[in-house]
Protein backbone atom coordinates (compact mmCIF):
# COMPACT_ATOMS: atom_id res chain seq x y z
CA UNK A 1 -34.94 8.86 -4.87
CA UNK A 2 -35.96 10.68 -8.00
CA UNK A 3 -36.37 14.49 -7.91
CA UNK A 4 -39.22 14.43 -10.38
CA UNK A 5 -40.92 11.67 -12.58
CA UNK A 6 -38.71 12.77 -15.66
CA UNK A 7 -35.49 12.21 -13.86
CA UNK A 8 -33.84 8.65 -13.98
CA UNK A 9 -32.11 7.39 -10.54
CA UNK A 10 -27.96 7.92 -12.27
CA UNK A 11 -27.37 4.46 -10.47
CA UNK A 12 -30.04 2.41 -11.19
CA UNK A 13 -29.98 3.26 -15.41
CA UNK A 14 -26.53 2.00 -15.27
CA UNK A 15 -26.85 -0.69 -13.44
CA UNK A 16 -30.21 -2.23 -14.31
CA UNK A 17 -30.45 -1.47 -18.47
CA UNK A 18 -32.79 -3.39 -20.55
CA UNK A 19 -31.86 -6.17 -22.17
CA UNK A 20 -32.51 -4.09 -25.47
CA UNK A 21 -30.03 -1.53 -24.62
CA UNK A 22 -27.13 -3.56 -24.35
CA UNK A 23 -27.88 -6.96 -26.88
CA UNK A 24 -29.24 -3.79 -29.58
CA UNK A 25 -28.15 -2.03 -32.29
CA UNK A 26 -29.03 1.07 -30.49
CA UNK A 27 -26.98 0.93 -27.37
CA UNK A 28 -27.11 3.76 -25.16
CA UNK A 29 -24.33 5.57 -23.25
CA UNK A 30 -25.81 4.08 -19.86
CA UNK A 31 -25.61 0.57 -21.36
CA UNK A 32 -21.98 0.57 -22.54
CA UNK A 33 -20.80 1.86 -19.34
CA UNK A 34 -22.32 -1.18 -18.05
CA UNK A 35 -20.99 -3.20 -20.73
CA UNK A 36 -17.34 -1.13 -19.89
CA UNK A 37 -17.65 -2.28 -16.23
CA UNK A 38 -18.66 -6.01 -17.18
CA UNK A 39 -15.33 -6.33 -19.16
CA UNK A 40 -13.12 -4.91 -16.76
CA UNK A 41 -14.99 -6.89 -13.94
CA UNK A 42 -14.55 -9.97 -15.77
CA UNK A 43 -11.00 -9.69 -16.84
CA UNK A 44 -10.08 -8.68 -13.00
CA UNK A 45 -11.95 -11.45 -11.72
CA UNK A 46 -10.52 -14.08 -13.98
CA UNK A 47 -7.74 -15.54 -11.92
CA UNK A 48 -10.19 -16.03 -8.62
CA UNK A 49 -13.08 -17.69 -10.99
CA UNK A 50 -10.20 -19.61 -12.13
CA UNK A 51 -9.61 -20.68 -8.99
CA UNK A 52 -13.22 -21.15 -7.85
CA UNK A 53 -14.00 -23.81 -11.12
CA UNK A 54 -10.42 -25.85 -9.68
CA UNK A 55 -12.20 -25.91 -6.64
CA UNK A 56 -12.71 -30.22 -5.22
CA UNK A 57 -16.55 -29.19 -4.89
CA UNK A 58 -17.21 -27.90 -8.87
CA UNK A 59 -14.97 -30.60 -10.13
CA UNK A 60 -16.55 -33.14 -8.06
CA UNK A 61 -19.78 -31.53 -8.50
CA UNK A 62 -19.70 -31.51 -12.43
CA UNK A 63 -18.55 -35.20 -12.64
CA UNK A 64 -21.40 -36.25 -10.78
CA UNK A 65 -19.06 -37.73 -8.59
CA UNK A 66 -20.21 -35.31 -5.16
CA UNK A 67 -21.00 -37.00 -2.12
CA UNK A 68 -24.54 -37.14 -1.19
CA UNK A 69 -24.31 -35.98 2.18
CA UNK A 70 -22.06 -32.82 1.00
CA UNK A 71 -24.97 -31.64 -1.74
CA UNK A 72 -27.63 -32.19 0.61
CA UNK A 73 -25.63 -29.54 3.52
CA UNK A 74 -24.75 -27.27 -0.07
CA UNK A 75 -28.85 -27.40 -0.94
CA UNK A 76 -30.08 -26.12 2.23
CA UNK A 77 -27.31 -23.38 2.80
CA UNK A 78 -28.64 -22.48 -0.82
CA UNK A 79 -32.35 -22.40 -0.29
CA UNK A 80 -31.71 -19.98 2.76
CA UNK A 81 -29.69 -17.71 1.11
CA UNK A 82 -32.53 -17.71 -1.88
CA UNK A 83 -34.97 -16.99 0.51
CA UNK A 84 -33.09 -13.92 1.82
CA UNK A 85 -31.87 -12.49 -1.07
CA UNK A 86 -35.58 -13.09 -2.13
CA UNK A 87 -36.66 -10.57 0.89
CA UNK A 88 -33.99 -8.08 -0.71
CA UNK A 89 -35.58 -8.11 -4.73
CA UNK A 90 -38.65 -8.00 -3.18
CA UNK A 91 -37.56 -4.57 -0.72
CA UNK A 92 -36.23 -3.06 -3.48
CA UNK A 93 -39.15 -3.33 -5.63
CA UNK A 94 -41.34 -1.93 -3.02
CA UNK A 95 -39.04 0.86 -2.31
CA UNK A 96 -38.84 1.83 -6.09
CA UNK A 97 -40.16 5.09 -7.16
CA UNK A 98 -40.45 4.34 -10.84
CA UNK A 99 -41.52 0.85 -11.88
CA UNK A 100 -39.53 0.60 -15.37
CA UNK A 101 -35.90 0.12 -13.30
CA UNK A 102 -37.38 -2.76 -11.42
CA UNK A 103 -36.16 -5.63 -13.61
CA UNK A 104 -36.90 -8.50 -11.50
C-alpha cells in the first residue's frame, strides 16, 4: 500500500513502467532496471525456451500439422486458465490504491 498519494508502490514502478519510459528517449531509472532484469531474464531463460520451441507440440503446432483432437484438449485448458488469470488482473485492479500503475 502507499503511505501517502505522492509515494509510488517501489514494486509496482518497476515492474509495471509505461510503455514511454522504456521505448523513450527519456528512460527513467525505474524503467532500465526493468529493462536490466528483462536481459538477464532472457539470456537465463534461453536454453529452456530453446527447449520449449523443439517441443513435438510447437513444431507440430506451427506446421499446421497438430492433431485436431490435441488443439481442441490445448484450447479449453487455455480458455480456463484465461478466465482465471482474468479474476487475478481484475483483483489487482480493484485492490490498487493509485490508478496510473494499473496497466491492464
Amino acid at each position: 500500500k502507499m503511505e501517502d498519494a505522492t509515494t509510488k508502490p517501489k514494486r509496482a514502478a518497476s515492474i509495471m513502467p509505461h510503455r514511454h519510459e522504456v521505448e523513450g528517449a527519456e528512460t527513467s531509472t525505474l524503467s532500465m532496471d526493468l529493462v536490466g532484469f528483462t536481459k538477464v531474464a532472457t539470456k537465463t531463460i534461453k536454453p529452456i525456451y530453446t527447449k520449449i520451441l523443439e517441443m513435438k507440440f510447437i513444431e507440430e503446432l506451427l506446421a499446421g500439422s497438430l492433431d485436431r483432437d490435441i488443439m481442441a484438449r490445448y484450447l479449453v485448458q487455455d480458455s480456463l486458465y484465461l478466465k482465471q488469470y482474468a479474476k487475478v488482473l481484475a483483483l489487482i485492479a480493484a485492490k490498487s490504491d493509485d490508478r496510473k500503475y494499473v496497466c491492464l
